[in-house]
Each structure stands twice: as C-alpha cells, then as structure tokens.
N, C-alpha and C. Protein backbone atom coordinates (compact mmCIF):
# COMPACT_ATOMS: atom_id res chain seq x y z
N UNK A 1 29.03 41.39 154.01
CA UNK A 1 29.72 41.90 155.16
C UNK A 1 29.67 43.42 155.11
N UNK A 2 29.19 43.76 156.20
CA UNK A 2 29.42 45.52 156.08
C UNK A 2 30.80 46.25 156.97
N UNK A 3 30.77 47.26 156.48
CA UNK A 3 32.07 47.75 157.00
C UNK A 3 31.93 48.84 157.24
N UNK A 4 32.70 49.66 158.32
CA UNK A 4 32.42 51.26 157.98
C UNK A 4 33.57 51.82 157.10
N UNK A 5 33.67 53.36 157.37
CA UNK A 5 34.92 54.13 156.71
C UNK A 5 36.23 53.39 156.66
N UNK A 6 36.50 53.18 155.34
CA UNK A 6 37.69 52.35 155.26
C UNK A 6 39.21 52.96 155.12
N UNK A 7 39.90 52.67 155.92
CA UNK A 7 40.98 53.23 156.35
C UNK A 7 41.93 52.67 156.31
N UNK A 8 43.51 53.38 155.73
CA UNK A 8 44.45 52.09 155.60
C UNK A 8 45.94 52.59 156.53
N UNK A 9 45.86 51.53 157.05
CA UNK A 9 47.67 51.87 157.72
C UNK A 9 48.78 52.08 156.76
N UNK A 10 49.97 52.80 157.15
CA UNK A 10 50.76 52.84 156.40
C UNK A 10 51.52 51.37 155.76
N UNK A 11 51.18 50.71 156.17
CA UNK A 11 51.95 49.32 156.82
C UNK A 11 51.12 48.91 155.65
N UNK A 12 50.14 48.54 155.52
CA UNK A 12 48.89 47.74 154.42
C UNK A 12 49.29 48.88 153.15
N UNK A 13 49.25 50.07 152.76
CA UNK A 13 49.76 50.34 151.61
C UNK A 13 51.00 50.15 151.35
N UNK A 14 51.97 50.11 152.04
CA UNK A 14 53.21 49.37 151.50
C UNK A 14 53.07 48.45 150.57
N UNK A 15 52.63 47.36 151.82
CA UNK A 15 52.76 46.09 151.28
C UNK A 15 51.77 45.85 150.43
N UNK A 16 50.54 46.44 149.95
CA UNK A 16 49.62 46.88 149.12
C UNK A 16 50.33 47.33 147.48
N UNK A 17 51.39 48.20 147.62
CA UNK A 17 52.37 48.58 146.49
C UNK A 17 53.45 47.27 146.22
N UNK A 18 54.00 46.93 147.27
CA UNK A 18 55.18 45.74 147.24
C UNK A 18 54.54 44.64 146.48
N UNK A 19 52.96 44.43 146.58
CA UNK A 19 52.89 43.01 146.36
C UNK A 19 51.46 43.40 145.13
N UNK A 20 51.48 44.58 144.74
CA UNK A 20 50.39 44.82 143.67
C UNK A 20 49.62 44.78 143.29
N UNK A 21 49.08 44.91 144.87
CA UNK A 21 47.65 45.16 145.06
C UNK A 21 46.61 46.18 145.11
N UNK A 22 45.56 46.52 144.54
CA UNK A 22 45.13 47.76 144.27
C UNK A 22 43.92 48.33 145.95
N UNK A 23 43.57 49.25 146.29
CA UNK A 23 42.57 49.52 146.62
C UNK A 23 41.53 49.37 146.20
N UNK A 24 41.12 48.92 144.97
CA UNK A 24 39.82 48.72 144.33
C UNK A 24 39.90 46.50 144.71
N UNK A 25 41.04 46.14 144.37
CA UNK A 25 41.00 44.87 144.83
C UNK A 25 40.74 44.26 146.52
N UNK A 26 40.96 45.35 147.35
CA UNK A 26 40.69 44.91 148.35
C UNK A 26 39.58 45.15 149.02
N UNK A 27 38.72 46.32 148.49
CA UNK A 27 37.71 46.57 148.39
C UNK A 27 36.99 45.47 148.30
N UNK A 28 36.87 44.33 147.30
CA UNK A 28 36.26 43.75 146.49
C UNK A 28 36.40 42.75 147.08
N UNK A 29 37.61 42.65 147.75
CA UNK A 29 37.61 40.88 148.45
C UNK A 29 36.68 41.61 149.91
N UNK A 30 36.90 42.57 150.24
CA UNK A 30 36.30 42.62 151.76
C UNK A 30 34.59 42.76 151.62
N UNK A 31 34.12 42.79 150.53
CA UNK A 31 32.78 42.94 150.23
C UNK A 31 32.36 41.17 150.11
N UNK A 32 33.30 40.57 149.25
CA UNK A 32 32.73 39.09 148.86
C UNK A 32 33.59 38.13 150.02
N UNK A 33 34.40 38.97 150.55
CA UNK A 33 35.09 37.61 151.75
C UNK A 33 34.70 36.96 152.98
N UNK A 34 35.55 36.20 153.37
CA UNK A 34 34.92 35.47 154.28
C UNK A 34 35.54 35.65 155.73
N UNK A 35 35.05 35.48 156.78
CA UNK A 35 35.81 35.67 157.98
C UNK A 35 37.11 34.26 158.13
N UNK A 36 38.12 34.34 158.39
CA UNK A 36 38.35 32.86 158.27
C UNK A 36 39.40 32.84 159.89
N UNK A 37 39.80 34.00 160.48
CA UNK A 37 40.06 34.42 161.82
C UNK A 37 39.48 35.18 162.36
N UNK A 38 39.57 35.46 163.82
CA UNK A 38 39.46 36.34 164.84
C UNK A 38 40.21 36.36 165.68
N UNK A 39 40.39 37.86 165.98
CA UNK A 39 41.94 38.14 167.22
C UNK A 39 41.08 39.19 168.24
N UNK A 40 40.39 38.55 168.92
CA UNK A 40 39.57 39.57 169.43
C UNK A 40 40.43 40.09 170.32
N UNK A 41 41.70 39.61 170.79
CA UNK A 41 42.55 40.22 171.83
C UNK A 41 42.77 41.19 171.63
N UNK A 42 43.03 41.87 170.31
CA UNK A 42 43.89 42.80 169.36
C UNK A 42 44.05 43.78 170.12
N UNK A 43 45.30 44.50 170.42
CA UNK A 43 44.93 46.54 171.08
C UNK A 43 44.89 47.26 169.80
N UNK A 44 44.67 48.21 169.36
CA UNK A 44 43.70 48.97 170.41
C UNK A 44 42.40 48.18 170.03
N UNK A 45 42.39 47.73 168.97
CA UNK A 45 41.12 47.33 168.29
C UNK A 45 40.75 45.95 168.09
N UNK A 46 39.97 45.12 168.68
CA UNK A 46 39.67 43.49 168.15
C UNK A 46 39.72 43.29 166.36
N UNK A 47 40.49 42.79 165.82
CA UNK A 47 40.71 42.59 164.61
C UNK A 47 40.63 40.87 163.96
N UNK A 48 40.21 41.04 162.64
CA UNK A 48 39.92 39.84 161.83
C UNK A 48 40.59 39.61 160.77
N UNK A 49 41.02 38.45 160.25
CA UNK A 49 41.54 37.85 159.10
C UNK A 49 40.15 37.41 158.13
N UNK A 50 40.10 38.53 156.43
CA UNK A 50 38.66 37.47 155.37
C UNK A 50 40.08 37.54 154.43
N UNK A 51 39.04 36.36 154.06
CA UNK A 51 39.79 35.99 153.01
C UNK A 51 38.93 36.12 151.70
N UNK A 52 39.73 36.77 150.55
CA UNK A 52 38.75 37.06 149.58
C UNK A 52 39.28 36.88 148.04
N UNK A 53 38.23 36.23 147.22
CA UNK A 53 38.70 36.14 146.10
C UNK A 53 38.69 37.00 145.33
N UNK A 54 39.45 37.59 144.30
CA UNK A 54 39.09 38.96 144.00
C UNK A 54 40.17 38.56 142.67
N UNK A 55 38.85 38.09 141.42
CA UNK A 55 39.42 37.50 139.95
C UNK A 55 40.19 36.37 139.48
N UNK A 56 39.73 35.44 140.73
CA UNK A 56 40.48 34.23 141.52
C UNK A 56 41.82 34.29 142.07
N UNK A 57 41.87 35.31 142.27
CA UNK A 57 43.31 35.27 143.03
C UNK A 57 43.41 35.65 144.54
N UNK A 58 43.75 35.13 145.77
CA UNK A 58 43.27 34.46 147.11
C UNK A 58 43.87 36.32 147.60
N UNK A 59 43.26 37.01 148.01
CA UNK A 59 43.66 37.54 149.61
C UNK A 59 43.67 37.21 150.58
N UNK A 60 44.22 37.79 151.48
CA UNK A 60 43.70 37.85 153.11
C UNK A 60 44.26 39.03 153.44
N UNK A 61 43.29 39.58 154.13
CA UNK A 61 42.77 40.73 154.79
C UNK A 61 42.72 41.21 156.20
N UNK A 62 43.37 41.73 156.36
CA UNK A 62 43.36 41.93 158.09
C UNK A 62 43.28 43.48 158.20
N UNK A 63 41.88 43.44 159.00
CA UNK A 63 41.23 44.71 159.24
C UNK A 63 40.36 44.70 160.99
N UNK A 64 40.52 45.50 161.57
CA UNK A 64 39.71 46.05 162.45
C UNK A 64 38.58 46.73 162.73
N UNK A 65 37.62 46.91 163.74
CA UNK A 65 36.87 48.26 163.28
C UNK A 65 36.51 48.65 164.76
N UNK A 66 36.96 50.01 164.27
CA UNK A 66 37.44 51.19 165.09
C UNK A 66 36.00 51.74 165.27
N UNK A 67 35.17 50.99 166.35
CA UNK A 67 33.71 51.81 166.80
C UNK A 67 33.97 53.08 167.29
N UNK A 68 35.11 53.50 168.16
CA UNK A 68 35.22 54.97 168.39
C UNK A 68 34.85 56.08 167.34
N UNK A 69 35.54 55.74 166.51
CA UNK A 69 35.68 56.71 165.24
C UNK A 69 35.03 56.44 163.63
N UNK A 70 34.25 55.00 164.08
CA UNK A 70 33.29 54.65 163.45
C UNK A 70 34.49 54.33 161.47
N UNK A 71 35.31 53.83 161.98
CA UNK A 71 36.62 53.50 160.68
C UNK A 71 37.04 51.99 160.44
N UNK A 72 36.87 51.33 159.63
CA UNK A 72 36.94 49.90 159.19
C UNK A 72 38.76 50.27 158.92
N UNK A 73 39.67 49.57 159.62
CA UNK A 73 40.93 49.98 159.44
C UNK A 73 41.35 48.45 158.86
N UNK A 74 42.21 48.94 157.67
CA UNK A 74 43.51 48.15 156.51
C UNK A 74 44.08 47.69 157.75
N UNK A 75 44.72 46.56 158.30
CA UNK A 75 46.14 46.59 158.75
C UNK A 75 47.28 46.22 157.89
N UNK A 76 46.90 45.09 157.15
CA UNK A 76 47.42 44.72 156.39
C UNK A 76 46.79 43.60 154.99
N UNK A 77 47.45 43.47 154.20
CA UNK A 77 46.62 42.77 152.54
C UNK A 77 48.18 41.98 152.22
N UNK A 78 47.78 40.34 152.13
CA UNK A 78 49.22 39.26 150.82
C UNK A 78 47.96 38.50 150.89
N UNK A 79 48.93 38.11 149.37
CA UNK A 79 48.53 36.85 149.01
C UNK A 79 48.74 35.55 149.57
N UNK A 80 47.76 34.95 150.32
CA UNK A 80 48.30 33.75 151.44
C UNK A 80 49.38 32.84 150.64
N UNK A 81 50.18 31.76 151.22
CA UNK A 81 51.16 30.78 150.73
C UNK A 81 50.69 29.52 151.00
N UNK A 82 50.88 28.95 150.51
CA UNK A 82 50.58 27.15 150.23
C UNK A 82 51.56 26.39 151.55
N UNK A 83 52.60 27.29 151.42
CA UNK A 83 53.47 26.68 152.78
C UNK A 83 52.99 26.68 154.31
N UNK A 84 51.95 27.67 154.07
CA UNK A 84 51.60 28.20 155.65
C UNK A 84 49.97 27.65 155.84
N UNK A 85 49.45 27.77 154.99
CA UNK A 85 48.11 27.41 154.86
C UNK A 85 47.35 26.09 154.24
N UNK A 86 46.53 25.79 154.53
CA UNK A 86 45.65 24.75 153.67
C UNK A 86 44.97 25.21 152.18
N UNK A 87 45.08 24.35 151.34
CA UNK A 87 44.45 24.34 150.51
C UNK A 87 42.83 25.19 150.19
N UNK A 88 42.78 25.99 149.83
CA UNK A 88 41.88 27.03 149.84
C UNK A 88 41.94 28.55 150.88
N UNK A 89 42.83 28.34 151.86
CA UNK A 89 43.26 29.46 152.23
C UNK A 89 42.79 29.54 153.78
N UNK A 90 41.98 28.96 153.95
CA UNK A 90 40.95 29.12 155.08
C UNK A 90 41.64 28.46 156.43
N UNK A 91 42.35 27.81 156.97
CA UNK A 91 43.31 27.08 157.69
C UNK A 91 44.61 27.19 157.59
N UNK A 92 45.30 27.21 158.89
CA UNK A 92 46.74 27.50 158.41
C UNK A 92 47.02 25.63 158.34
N UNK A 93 48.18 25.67 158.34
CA UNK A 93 48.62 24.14 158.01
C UNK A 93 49.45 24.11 159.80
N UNK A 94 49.18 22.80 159.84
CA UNK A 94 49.86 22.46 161.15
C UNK A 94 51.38 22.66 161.38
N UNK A 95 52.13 22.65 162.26
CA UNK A 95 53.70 23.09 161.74
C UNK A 95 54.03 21.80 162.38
C-alpha cells in the first residue's frame, strides 16, 4: 500500500499515547495492512479503516489522503475489541 506524507491529528496521538502505541508501530501496520473499510463520504477527506498486524498484535487504522496537500492523514489508531468485531478483526459483529 502506498501512502503519501504521513500526518497525524491531534486526536490519533492522544490516543496513540493513551493506548501505547508508537509511530514506528503504525507505520508498520499501514505498510503490511489491509483495507478492511471505506468511508468515502468522509469531509473534508474520503477516509479508510487497515487493519494491521504489527508483532501480532491487531490495529486499525483510520487514515485519509489529503490529494490537495499531497498528506496521508492519522485520524485515529486502537486496538480493535472482540466485542465489536469478528474474529480476526476484519468485520464488525452484527449488533
């Protein structure tokens, strides 16, 4: 997957610090991850959910990309939940 200039909201390093996640880890899932949403509605920017393994431990990733300014934008980085999702990460679970 390619990306451009990677850029992070204030919002994604928070919760990036809260939940102890590094910039080098998310790096790493967004290089080996997978698309597993699309929100093409998104403002300002059509944005995606990958999901990435990164030392077996599950991300998901929600990033945009900002063709104006040519910037792959963080929105936000957790570790998915078993409550919300299917088994491997890739599906949410029905409610």
């Amino acid at each position: 997957m390619r990306f451009l200039k990677i850029t992070y909201r204030f919002h994604a390093v928070r919760r990036m610090f809260e939940r102890n996640i590094t910039e080098l880890e998310v790096i790493e899932g967004l290089q080996a991850g997978k698309i597993v949403e699309d929100y093409p509605m998104d403002q300002p920017y059509p944005s995606r959910l990958i999901l990435g393994l990164v030392s077996g431990r599950p991300l998901h990733i929600v990033v945009a990309d900002a063709m104006d300014v040519q910037q792959t934008i963080v929105i936000t980085v957790y570790e998915p939940d078993l409550e919300i999702w299917e088994p491997g990460f890739e599906v949410r679970r029905k409610s």
